[in-house]
Protein backbone atom coordinates (compact mmCIF):
# COMPACT_ATOMS: atom_id res chain seq x y z
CA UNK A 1 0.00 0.00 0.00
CA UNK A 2 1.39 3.61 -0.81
CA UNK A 3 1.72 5.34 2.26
CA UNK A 4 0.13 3.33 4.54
CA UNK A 5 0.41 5.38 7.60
CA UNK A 6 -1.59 8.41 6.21
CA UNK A 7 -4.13 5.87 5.01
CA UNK A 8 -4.68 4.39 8.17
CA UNK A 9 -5.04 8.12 9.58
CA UNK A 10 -7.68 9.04 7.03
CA UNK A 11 -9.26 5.66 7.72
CA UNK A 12 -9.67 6.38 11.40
CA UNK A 13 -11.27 9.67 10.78
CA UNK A 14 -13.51 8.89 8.33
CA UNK A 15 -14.80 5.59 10.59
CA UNK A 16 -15.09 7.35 13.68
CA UNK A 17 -16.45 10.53 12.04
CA UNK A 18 -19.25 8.37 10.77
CA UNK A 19 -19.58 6.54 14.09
CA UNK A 20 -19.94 10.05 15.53
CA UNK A 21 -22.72 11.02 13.87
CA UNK A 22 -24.87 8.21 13.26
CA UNK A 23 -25.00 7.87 17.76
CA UNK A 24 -25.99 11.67 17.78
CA UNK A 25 -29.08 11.16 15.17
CA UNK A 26 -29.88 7.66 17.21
CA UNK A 27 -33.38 8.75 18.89
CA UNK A 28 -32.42 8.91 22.68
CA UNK A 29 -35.96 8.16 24.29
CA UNK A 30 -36.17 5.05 22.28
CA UNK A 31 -32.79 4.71 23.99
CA UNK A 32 -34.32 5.30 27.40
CA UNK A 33 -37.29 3.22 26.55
CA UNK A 34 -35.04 0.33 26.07
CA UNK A 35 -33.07 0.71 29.07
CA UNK A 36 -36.06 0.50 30.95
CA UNK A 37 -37.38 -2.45 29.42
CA UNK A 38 -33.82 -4.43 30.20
CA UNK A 39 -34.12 -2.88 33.60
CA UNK A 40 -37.35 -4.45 34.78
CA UNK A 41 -36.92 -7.73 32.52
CA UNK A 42 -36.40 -11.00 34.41
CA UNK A 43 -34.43 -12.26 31.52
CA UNK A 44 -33.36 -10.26 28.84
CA UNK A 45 -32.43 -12.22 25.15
CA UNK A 46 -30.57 -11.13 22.06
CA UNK A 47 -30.84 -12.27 18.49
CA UNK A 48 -29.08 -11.41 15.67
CA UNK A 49 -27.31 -13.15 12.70
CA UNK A 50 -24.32 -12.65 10.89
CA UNK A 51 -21.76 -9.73 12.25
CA UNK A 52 -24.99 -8.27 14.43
CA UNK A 53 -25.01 -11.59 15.96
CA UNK A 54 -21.42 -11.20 17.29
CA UNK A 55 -21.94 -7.56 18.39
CA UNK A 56 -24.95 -8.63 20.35
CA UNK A 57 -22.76 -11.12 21.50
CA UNK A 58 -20.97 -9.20 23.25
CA UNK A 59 -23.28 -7.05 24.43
CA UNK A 60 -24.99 -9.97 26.28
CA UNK A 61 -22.37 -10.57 27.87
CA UNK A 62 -21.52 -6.91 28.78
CA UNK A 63 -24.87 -7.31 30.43
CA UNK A 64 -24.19 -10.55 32.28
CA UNK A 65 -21.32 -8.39 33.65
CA UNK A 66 -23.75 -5.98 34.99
CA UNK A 67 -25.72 -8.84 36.54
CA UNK A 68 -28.46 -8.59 34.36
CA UNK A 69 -29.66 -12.41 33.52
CA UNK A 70 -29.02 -11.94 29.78
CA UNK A 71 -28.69 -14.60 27.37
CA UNK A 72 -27.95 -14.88 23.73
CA UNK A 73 -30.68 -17.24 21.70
CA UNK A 74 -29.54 -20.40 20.63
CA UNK A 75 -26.70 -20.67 23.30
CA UNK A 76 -26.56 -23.94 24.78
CA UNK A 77 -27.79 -22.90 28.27
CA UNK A 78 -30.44 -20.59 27.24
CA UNK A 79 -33.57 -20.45 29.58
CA UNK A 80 -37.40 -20.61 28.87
CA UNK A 81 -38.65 -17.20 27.46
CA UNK A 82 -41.74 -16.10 29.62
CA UNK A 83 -44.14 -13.22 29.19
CA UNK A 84 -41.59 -11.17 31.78
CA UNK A 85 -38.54 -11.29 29.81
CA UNK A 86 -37.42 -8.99 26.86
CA UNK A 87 -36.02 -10.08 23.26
CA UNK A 88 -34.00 -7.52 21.43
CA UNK A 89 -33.61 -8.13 17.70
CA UNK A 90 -30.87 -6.62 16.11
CA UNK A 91 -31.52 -6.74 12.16
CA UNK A 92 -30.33 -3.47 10.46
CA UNK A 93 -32.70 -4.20 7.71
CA UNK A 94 -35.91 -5.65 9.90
CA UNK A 95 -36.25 -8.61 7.13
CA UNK A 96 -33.93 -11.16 7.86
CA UNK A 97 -35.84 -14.84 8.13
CA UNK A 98 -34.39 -15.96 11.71
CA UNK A 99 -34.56 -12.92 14.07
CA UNK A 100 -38.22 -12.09 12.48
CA UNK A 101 -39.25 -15.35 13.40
CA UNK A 102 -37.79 -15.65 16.54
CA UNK A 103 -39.22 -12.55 17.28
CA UNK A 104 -43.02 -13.64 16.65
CA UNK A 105 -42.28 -16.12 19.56
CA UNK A 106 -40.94 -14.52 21.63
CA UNK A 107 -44.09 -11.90 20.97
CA UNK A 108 -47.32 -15.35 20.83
CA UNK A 109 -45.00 -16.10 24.28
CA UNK A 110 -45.93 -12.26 26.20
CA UNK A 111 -42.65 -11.01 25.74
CA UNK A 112 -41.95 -7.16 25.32
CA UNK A 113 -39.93 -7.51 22.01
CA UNK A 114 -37.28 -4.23 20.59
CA UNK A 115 -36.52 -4.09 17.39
CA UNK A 116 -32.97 -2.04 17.12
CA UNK A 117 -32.46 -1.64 13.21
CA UNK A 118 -32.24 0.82 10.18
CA UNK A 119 -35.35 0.20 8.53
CA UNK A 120 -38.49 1.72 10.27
CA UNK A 121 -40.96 0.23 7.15
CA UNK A 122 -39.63 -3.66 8.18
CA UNK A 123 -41.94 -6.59 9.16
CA UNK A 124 -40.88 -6.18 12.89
CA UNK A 125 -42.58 -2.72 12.96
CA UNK A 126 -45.55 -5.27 13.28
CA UNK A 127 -44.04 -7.29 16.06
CA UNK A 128 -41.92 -5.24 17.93
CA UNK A 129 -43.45 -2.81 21.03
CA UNK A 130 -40.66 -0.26 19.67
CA UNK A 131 -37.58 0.50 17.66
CA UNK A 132 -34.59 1.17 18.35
CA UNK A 133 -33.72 3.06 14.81
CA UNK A 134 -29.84 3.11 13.65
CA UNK A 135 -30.57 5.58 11.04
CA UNK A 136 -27.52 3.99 8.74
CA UNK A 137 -27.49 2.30 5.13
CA UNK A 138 -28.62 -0.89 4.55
CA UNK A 139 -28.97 -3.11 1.60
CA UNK A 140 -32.28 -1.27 1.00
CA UNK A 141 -30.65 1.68 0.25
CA UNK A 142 -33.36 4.14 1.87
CA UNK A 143 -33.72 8.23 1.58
CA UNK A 144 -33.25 8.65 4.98
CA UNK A 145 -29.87 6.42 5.96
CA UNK A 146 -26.87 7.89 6.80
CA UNK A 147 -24.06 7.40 3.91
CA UNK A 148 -21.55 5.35 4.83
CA UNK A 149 -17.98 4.98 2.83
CA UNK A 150 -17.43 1.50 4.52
CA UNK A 151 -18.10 -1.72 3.21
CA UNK A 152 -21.86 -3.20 3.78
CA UNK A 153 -23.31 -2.55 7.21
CA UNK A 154 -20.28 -2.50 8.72
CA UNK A 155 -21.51 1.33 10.37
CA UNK A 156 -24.53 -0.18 11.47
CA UNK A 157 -22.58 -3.21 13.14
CA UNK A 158 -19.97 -0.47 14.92
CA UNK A 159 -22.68 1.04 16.00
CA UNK A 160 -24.94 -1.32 17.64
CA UNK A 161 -21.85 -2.57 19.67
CA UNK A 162 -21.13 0.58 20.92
CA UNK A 163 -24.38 1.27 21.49
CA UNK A 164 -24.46 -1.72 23.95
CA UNK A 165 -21.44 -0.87 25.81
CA UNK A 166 -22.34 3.14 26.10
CA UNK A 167 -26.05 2.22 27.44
CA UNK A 168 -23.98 -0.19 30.17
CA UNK A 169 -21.88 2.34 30.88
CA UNK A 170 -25.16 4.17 31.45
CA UNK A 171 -26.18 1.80 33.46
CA UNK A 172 -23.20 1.83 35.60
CA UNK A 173 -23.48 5.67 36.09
CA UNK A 174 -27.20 5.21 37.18
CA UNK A 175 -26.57 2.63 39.77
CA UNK A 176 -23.54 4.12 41.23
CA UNK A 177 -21.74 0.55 40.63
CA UNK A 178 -17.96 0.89 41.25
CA UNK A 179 -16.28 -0.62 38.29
CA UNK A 180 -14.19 -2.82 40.40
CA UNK A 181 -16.72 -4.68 41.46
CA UNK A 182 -18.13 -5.82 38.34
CA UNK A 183 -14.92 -7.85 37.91
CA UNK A 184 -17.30 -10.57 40.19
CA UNK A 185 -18.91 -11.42 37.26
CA UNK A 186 -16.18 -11.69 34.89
CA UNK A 187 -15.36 -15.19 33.87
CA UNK A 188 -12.84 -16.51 36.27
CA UNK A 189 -11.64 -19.76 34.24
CA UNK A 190 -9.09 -18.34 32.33
């Protein structure tokens, strides 16, 4: 690569510069809506597929860390969904086959279900109590996404993961938890 270092600079910006903007123009009572629903959730379950599926990932366990009893669909030890519990799809388009479906369980079962995604016009809108909009591009290519000069939905992907991590840190804040103590919940068989 010719000059690779001021590449990498020009990369950075342009990534986090996009990051940057897309939080600020993510709707922050949705935001608080959601936090509330994780808050008073006995269990709270992610799905995803794909690169979403490994962001949410880790934002179920980000969770865990907070001692919420989150767990990731499909894992081996997952738990019976009841009509207390809360299932957060994470599909920046809204039409992907697995997290729609999932979601219509989780919704026949009383669940409170989120939708956290690009596209406001998607089958969840029927399913979900609420979105969670990531205003970014998608494959649908709507008026209203943000641009992105990044492969795919890689700024919807950055996103969402830091979008899990700021509303724990939120979290955090709230409950006056010192971050010391959260190493408790850390796996310890490493």
């Amino acid at each position: 690569m010719d000059n690779f270092k001021e590449s990498y600079k020009n990369t950075c910006k342009l990534v986090t510069n996009e990051i940057g903007e897309t939080l600020a123009r993510v709707d922050v009572e949705q935001l608080e809506r959601a936090v509330a629903a994780i808050l008073v959730a006995e269990k709270v379950f992610f799905i995803g597929v794909g690169r979403v599926m490994l962001c949410l990932q880790a934002v179920t366990k980000r969770l865990a860390h907070l001692g919420i009893n989150a767990h990731y669909v499909g894992e081996i030890t997952e738990p019976a969904m009841t009509s207390k519990d809360l299932l957060i799809v994470g599909s920046g388009s809204g039409t992907t086959l697995f997290p729609v479906s999932i979601a219509r369980k989780a919704k026949s079962l009383g669940a409170t279900v989120i939708h956290i995604g690009s596209n406001p016009k998607s089958d969840l809108r029927y399913i979900a109590d609420f979105m969670v909009r990531i205003p970014v591009r998608t494959k649908l290519y709507l008026d209203d996404e943000i641009e992105s000069k990044q492969p795919m939905t890689s700024l919807f992907e950055q996103t969402l993961l830091l979008l899990g991590d700021i509303l724990a840190k939120m979290i955090i804040d709230d409950r006056k938890v010192n971050l010391k103590d959260l190493w408790q919940y850390h796996a310890n068989l490493e």
